[in-house]
C-alpha atoms as a PDB file:
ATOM      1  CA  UNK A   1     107.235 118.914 109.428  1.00  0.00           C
ATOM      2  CA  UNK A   2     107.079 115.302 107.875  1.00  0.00           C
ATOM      3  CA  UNK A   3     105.213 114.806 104.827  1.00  0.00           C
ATOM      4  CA  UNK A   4     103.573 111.619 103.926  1.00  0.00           C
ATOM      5  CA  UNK A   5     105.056 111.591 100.652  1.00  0.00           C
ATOM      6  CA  UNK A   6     108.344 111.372 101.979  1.00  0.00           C
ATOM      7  CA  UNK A   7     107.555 107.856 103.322  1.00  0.00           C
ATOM      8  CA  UNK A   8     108.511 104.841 100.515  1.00  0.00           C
ATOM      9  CA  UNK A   9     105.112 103.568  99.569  1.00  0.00           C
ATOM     10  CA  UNK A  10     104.676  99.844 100.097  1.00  0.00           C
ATOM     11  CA  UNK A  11     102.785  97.660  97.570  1.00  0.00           C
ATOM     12  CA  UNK A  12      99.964  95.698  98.617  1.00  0.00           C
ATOM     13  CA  UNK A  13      98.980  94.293  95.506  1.00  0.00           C
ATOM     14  CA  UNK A  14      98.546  94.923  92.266  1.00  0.00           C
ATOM     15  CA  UNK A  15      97.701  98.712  91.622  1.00  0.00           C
ATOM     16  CA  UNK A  16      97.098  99.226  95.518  1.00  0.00           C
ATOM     17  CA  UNK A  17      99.985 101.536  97.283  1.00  0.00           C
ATOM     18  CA  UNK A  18     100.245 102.526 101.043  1.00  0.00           C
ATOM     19  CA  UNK A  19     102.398 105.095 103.034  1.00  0.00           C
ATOM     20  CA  UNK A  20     102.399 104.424 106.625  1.00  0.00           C
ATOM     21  CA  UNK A  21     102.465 106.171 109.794  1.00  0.00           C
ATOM     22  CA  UNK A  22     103.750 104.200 112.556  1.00  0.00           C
ATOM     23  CA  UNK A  23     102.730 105.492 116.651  1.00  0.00           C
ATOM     24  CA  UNK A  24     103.584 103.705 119.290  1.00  0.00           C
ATOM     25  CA  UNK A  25      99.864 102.125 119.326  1.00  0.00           C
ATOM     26  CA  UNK A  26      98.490 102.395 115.812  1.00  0.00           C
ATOM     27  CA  UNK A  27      99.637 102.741 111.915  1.00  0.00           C
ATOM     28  CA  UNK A  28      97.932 104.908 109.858  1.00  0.00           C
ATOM     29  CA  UNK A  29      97.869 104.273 106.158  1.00  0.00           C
ATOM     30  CA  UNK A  30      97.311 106.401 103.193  1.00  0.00           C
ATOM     31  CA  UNK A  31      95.952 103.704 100.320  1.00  0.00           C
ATOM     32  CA  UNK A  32      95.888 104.904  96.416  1.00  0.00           C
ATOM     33  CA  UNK A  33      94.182 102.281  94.868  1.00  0.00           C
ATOM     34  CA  UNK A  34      93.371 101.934  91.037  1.00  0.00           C
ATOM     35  CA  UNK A  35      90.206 100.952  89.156  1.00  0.00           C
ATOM     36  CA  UNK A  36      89.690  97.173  89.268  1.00  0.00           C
ATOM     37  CA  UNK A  37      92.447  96.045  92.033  1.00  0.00           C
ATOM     38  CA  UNK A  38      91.499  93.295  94.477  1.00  0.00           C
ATOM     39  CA  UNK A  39      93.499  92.988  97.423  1.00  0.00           C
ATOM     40  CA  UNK A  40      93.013  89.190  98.779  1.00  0.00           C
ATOM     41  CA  UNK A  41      90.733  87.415 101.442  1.00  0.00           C
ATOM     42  CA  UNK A  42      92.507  88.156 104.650  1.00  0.00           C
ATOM     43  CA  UNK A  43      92.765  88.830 108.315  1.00  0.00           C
ATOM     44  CA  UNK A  44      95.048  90.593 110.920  1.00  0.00           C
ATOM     45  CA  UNK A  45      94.810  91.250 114.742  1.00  0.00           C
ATOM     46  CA  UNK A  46      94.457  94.520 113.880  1.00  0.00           C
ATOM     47  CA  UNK A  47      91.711  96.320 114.549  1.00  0.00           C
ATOM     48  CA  UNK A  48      91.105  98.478 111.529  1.00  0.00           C
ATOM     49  CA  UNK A  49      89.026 101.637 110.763  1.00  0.00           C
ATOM     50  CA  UNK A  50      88.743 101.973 106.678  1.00  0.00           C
ATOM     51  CA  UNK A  51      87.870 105.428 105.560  1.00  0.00           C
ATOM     52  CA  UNK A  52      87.122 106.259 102.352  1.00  0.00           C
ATOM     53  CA  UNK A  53      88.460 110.028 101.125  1.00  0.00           C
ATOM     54  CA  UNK A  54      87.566 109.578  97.497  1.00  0.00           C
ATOM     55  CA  UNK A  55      85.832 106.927  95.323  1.00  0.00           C
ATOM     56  CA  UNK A  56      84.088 103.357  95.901  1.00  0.00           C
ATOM     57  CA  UNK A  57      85.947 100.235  97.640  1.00  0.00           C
ATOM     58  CA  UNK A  58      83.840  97.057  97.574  1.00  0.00           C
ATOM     59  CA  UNK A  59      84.554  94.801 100.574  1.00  0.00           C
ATOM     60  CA  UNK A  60      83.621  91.579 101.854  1.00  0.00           C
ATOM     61  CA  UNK A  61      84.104  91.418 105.766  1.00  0.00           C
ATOM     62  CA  UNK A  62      83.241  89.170 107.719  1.00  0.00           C
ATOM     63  CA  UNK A  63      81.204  87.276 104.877  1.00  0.00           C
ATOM     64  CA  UNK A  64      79.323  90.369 104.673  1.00  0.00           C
ATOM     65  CA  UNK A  65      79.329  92.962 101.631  1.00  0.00           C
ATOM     66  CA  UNK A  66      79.254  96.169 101.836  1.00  0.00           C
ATOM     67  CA  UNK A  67      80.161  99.259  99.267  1.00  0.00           C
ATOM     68  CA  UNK A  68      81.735 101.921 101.093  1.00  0.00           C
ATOM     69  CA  UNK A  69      81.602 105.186  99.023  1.00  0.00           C
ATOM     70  CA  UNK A  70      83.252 108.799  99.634  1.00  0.00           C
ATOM     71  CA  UNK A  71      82.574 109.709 103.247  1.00  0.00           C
ATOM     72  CA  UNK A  72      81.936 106.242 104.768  1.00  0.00           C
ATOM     73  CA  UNK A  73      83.903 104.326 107.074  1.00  0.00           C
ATOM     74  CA  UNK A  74      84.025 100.365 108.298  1.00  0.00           C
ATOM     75  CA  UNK A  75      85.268  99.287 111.793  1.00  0.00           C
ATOM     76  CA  UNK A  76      86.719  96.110 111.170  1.00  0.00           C
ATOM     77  CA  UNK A  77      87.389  94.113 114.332  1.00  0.00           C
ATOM     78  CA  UNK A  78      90.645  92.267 115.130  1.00  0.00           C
ATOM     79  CA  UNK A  79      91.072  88.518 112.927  1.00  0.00           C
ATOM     80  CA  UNK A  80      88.001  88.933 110.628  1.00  0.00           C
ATOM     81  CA  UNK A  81      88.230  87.952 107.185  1.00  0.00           C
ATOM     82  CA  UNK A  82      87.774  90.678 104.248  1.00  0.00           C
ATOM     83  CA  UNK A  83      88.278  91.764 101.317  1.00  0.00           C
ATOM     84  CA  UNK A  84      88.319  94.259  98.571  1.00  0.00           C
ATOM     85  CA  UNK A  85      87.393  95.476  95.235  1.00  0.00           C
ATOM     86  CA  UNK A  86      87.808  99.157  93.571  1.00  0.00           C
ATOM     87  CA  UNK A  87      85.236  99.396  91.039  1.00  0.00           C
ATOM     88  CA  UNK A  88      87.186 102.680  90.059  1.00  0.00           C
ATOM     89  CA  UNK A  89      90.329 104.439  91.567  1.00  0.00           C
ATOM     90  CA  UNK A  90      90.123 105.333  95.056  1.00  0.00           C
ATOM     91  CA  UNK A  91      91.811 106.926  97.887  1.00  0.00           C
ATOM     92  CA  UNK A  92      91.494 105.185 101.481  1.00  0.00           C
ATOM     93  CA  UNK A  93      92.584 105.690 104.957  1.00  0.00           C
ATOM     94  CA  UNK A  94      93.259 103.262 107.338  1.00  0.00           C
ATOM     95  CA  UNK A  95      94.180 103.143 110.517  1.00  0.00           C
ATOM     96  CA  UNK A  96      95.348  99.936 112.743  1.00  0.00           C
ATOM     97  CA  UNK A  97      95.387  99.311 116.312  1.00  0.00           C
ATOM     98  CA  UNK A  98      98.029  97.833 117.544  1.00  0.00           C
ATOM     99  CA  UNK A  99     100.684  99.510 114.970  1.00  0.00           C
ATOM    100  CA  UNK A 100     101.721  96.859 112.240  1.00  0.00           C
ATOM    101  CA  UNK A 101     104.387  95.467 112.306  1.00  0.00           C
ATOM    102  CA  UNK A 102     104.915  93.701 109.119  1.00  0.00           C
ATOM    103  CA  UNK A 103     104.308  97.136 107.247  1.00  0.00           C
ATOM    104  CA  UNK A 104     107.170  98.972 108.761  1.00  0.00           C
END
């Protein structure tokens, strides 16, 4: 059985590290992120579903803030703009429909 931690982690910015899962229709991404990373005002066609396993992410989507703690999840639709902040280390999930691409 694969293990995610066989899968090279990609870097998505400073002190923010993915593993990927690539389908045939979506990616699913396992995010470590440390304390005080910011990952950049952006967008994707990807549809993607943000889950948070442990600790607080800070985002900005769609011009709107919101504070997603352990538990909570944000459905972010296809080409809107967010962002993020971990005001302390955190572990996400995320999963994209369609798969991307550009992180295989």
């Amino acid at each position: 059985m694969p293990s995610i931690n066989q899968i090279p982690a990609k870097l998505l910015s400073q002190g923010i590290l993915g593993n990927y899962i690539h389908g045939t229709d979506a990616t699913v991404g396992y995010v470590s992120i440390e304390k005080g990373s910011v990952l950049g005002l952006h967008h994707h066609i990807n549809e993607q579903i943000t889950y948070i396993v442990k600790g607080q992410l800070d985002m900005k989507i769609g011009g709107v803030e919101v504070s997603l703690k352990e538990g909570d999840y944000y459905v972010i639709p296809s080409n809107t703009p967010h962002e993020a902040f971990a005001p302390m280390d955190c572990v996400v999930i995320d999963v994209f429909t369609p798969v991307r691409e550009d992180y295989k």
